[in-house]
N, C-alpha and C. Protein backbone atom coordinates (compact mmCIF):
# COMPACT_ATOMS: atom_id res chain seq x y z
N UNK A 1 -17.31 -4.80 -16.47
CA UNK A 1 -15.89 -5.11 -16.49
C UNK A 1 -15.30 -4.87 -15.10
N UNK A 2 -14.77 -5.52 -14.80
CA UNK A 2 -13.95 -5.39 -13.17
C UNK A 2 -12.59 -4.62 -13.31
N UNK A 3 -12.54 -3.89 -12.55
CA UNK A 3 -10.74 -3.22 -12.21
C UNK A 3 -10.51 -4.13 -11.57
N UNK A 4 -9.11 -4.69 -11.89
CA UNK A 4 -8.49 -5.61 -11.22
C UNK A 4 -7.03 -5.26 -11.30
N UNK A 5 -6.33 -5.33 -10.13
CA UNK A 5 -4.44 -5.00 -10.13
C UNK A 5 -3.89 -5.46 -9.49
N UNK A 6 -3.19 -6.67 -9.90
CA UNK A 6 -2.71 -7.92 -9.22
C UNK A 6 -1.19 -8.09 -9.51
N UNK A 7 -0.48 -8.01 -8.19
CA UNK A 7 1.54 -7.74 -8.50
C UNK A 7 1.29 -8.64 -7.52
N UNK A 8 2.86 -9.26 -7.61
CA UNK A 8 3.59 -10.05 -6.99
C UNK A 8 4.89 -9.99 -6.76
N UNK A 9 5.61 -9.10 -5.56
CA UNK A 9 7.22 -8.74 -5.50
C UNK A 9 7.46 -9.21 -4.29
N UNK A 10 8.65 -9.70 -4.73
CA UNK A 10 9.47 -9.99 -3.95
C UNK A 10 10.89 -8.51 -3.38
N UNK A 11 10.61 -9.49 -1.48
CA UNK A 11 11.13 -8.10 -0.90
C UNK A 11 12.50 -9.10 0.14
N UNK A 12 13.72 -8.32 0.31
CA UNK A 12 14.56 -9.30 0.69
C UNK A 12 14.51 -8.65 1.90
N UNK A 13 13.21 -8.73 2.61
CA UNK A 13 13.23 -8.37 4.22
C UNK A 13 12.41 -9.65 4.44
N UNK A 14 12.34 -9.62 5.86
CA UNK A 14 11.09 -10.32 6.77
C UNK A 14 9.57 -9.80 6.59
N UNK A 15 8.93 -10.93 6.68
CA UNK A 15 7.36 -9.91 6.53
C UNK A 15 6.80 -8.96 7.67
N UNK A 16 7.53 -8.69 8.79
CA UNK A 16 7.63 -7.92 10.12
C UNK A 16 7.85 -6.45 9.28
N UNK A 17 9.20 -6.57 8.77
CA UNK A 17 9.64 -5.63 8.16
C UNK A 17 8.44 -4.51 7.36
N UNK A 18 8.47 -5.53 6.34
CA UNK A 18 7.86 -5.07 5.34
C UNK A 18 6.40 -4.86 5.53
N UNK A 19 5.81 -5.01 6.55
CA UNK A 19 4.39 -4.98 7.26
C UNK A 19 5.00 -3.51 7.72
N UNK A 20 5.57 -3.42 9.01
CA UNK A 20 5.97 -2.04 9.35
C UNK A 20 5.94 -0.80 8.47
N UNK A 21 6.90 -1.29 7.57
CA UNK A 21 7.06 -0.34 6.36
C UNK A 21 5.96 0.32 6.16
N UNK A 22 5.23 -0.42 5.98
CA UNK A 22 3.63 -0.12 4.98
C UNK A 22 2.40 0.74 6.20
N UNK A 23 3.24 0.48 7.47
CA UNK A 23 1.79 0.95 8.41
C UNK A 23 2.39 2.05 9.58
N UNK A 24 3.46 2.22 8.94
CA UNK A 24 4.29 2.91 10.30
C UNK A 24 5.08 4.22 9.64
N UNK A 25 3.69 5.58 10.36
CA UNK A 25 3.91 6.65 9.73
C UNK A 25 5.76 6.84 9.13
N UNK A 26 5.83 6.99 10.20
CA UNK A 26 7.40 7.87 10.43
C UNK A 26 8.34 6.90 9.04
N UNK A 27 8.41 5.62 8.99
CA UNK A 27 8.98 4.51 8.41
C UNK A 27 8.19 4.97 6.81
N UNK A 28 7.23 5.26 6.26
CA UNK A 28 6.61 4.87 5.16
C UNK A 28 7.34 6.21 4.82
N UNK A 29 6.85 7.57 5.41
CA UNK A 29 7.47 8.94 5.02
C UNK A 29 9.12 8.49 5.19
N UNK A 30 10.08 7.89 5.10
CA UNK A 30 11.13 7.68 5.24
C UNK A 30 11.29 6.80 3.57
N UNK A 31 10.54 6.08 3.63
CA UNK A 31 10.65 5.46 2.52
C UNK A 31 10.12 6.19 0.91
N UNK A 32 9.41 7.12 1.57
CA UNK A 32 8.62 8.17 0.09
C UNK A 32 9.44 9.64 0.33
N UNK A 33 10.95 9.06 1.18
CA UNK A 33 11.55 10.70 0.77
C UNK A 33 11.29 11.60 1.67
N UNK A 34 10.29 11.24 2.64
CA UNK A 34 10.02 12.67 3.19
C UNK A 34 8.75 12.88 2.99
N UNK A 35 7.81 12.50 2.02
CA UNK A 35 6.25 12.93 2.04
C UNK A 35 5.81 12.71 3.47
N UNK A 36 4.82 13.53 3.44
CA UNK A 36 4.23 13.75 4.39
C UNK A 36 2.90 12.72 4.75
N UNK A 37 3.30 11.79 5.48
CA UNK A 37 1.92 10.24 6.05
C UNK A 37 1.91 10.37 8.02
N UNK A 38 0.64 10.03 7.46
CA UNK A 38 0.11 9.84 9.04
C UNK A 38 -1.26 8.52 8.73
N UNK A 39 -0.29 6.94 9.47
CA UNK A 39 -0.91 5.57 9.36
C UNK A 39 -1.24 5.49 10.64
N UNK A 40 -3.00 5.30 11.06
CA UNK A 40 -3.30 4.38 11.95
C UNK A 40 -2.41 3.19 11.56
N UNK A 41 -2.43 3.10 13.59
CA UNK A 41 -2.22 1.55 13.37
C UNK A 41 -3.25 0.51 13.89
N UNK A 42 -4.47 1.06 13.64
CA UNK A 42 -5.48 0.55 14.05
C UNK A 42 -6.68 0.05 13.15
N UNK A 43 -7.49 -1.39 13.26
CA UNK A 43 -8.38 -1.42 11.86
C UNK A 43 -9.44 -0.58 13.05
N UNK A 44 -10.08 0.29 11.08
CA UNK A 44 -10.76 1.35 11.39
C UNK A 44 -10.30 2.20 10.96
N UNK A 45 -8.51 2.65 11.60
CA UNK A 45 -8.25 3.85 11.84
C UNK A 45 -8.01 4.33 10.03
N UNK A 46 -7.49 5.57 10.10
CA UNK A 46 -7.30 6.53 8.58
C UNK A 46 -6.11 6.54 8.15
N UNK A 47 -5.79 6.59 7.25
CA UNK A 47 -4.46 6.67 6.60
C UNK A 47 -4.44 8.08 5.47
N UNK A 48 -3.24 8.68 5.75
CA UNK A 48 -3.38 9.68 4.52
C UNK A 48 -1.74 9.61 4.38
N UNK A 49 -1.51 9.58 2.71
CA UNK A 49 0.00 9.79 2.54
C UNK A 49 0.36 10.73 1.16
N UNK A 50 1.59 10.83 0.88
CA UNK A 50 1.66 12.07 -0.38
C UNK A 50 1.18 12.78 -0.18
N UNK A 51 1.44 13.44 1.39
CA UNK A 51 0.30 14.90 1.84
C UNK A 51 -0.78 14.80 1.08
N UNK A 52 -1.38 13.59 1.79
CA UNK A 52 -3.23 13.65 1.58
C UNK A 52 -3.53 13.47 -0.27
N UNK A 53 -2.50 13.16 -1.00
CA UNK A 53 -2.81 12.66 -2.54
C UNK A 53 -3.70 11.21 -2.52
N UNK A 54 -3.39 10.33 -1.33
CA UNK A 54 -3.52 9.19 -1.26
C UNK A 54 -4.44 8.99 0.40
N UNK A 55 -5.48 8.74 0.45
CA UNK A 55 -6.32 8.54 1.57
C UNK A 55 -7.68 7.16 1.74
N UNK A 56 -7.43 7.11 2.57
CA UNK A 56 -8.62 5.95 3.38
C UNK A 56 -8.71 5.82 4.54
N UNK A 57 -9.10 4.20 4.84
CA UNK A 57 -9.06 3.59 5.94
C UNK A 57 -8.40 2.22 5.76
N UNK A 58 -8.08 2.21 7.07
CA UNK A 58 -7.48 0.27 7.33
C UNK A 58 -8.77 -0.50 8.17
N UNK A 59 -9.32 -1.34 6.64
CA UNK A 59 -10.40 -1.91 7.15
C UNK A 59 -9.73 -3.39 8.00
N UNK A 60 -8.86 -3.82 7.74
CA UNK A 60 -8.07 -4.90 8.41
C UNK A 60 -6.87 -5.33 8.33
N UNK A 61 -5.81 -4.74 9.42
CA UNK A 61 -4.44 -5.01 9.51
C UNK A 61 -4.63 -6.75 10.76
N UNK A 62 -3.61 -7.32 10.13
CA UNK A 62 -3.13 -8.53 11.00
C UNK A 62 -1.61 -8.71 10.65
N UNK A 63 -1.09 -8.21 11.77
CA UNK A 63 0.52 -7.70 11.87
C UNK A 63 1.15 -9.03 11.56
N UNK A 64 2.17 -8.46 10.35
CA UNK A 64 3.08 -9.61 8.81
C UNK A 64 2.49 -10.28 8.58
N UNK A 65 1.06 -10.63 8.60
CA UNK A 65 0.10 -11.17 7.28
C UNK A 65 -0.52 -10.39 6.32
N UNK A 66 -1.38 -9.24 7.01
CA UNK A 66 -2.07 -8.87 5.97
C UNK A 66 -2.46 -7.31 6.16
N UNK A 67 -2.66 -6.48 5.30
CA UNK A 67 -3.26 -5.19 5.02
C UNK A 67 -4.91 -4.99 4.28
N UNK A 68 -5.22 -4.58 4.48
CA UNK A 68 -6.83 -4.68 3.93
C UNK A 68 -7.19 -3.08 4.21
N UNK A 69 -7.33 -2.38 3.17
CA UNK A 69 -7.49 -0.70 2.84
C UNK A 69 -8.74 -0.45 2.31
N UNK A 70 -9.37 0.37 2.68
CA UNK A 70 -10.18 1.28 1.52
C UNK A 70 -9.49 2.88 1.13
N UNK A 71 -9.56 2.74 0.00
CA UNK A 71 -8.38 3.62 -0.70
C UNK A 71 -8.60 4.68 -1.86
N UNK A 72 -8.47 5.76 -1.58
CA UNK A 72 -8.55 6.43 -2.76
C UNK A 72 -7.84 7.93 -3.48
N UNK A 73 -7.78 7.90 -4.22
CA UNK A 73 -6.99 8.88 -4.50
C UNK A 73 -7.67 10.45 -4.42
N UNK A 74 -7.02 11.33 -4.53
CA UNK A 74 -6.98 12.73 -3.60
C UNK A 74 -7.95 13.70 -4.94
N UNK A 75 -8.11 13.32 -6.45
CA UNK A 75 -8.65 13.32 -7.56
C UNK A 75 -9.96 12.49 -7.72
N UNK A 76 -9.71 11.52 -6.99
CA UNK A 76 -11.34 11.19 -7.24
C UNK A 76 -12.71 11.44 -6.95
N UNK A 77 -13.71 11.27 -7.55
CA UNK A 77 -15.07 12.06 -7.09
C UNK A 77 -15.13 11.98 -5.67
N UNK A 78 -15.96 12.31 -5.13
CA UNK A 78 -15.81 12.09 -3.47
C UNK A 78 -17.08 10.87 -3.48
N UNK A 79 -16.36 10.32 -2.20
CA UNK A 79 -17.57 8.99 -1.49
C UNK A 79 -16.39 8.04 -2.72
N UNK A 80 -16.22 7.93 -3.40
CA UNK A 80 -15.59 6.82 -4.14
C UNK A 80 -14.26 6.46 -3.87
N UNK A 81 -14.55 4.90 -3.33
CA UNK A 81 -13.10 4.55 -2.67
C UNK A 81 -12.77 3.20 -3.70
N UNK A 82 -11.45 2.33 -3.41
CA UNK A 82 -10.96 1.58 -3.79
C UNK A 82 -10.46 0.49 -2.76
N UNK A 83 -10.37 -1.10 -2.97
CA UNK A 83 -9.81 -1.81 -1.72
C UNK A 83 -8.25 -2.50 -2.58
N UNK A 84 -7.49 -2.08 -1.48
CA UNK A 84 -6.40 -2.55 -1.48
C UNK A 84 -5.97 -3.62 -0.65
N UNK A 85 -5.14 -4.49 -0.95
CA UNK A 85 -4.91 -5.64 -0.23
C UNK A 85 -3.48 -6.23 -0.52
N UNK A 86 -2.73 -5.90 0.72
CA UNK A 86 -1.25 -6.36 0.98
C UNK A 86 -1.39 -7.78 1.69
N UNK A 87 -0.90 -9.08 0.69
CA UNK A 87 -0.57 -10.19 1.77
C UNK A 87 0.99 -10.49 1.75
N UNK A 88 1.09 -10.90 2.94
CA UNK A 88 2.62 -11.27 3.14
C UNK A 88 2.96 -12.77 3.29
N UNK A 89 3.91 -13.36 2.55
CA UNK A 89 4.14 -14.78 2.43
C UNK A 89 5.32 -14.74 2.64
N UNK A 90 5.93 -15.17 3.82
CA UNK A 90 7.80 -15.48 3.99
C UNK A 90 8.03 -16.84 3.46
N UNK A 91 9.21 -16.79 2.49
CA UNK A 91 9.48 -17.75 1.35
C UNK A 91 11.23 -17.43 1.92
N UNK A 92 11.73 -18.32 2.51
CA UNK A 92 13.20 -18.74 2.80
C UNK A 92 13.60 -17.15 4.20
N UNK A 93 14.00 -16.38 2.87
CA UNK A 93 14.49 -15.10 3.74
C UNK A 93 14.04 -13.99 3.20
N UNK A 94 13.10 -13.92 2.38
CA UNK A 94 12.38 -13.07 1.52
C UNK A 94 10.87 -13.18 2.11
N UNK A 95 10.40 -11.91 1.68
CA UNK A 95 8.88 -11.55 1.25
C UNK A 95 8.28 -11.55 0.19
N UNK A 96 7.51 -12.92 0.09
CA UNK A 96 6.40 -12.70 -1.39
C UNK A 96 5.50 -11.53 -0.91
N UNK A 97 5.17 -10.47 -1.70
CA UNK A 97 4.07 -9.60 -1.49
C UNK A 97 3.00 -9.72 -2.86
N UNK A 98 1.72 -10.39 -1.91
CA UNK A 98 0.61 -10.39 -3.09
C UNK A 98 -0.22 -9.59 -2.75
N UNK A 99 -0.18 -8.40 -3.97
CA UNK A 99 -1.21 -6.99 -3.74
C UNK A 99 -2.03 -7.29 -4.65
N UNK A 100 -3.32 -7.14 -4.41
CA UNK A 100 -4.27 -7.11 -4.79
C UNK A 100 -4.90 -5.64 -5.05
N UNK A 101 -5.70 -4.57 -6.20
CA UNK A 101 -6.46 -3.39 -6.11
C UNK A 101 -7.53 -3.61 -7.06
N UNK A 102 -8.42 -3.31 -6.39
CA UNK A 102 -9.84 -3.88 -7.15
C UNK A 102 -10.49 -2.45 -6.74
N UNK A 103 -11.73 -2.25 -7.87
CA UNK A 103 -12.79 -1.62 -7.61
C UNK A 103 -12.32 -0.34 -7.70
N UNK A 104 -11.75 0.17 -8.65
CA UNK A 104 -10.82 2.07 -8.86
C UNK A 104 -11.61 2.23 -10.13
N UNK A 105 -11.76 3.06 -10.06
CA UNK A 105 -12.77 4.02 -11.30
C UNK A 105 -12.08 3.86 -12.82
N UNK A 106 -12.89 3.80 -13.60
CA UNK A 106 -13.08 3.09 -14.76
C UNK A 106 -11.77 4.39 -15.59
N UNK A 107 -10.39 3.49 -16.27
CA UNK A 107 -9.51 4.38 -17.20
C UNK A 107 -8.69 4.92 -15.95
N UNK A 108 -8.53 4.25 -14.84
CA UNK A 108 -7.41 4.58 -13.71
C UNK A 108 -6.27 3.45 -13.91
N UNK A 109 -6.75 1.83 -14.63
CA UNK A 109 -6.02 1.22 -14.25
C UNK A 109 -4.60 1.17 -14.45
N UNK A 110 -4.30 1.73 -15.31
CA UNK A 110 -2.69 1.84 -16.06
C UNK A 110 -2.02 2.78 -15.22
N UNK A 111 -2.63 3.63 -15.00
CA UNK A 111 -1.83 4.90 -13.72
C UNK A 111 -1.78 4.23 -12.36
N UNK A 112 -2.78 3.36 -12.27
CA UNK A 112 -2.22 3.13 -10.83
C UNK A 112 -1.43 1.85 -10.66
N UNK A 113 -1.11 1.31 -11.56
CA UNK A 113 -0.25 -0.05 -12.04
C UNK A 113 1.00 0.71 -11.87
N UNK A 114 0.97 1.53 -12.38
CA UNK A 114 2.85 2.23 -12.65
C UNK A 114 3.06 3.09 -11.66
N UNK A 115 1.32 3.32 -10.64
CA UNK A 115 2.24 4.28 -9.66
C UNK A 115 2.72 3.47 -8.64
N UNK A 116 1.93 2.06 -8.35
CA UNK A 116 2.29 1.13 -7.42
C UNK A 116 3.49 1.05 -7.43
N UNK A 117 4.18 0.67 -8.47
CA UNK A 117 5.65 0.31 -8.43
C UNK A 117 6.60 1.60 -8.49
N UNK A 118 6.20 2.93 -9.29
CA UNK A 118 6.60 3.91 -8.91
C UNK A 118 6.62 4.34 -7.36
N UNK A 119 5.78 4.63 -6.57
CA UNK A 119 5.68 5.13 -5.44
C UNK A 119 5.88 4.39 -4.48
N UNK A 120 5.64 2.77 -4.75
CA UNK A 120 5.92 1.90 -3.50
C UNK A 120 6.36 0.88 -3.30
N UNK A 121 6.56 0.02 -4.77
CA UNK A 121 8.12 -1.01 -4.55
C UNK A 121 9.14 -0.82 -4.88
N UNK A 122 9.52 0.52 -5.86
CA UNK A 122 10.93 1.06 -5.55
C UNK A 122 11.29 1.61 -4.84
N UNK A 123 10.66 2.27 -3.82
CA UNK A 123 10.92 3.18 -2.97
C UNK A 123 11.43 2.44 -1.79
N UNK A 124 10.19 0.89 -1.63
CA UNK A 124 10.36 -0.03 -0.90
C UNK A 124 11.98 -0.84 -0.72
N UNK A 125 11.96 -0.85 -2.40
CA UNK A 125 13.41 -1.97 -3.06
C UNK A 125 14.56 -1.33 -2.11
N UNK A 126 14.53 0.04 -2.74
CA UNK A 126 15.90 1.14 -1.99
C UNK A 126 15.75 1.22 -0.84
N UNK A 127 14.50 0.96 0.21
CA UNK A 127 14.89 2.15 1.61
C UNK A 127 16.05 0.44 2.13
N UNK A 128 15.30 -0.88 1.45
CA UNK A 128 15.95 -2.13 2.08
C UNK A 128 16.71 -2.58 2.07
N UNK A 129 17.57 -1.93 0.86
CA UNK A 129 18.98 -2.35 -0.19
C UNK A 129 19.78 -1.84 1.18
């Protein structure tokens, strides 16, 4: 059976914006309140956010197109990661965002469906409002 977690939101920024958002320490901890993130902005580089709840790498950023993660949460066995995938589509004056999360350990998928939108398109919705 495949993990598969596939959203589609719309963001009433630019995809510049909303690329930033997502890769730019100081900007993402602004948007989660204050948690504590530190984003390469480099593919390769490491990402850790929710003081280290949430960690990987950025296997491929291409600035307001795309995000490409290996990802995993701060609970999971170790060596076991997840790929995440932010694309950005500018539609008039908006951002389509098609996220993609594949490959998360078997009876995660419902928690991480509700934390996506918990932790990072409302947080997203408000920092833009």
């Amino acid at each position: 059976m495949s993990h598969t977690i596939h959203q589609e939101i719309n963001f009433k920024v630019s995809p510049e914006r909303l690329y930033k958002a997502l890769t730019s320490s100081a900007q993402f901890s602004e948007v989660t309140g204050g948690a504590p993130t530190e984003i390469s902005s480099e593919a390769g580089g490491s990402f850790s956010c929710f003081g280290s709840m949430i960690v990987g790498r950025n296997i491929e950023l291409v600035p307001n197109e795309r995000i490409v993660q290996a990802w995993r949460a701060g609970n999971w066995d170790a060596g076991v990661y997840s790929i995440v995938k932010f694309e950005f589509k500018e539609q008039d004056k908006e951002t389509q965002l098609i996220f993609d999360h594949i490959g998360f350990p078997e009876g995660q998928g419902e928690h991480l469906e509700a934390g996506w939108h918990e932790n990072y398109w409302k947080p997203l919705e408000k920092y833009f409002a």
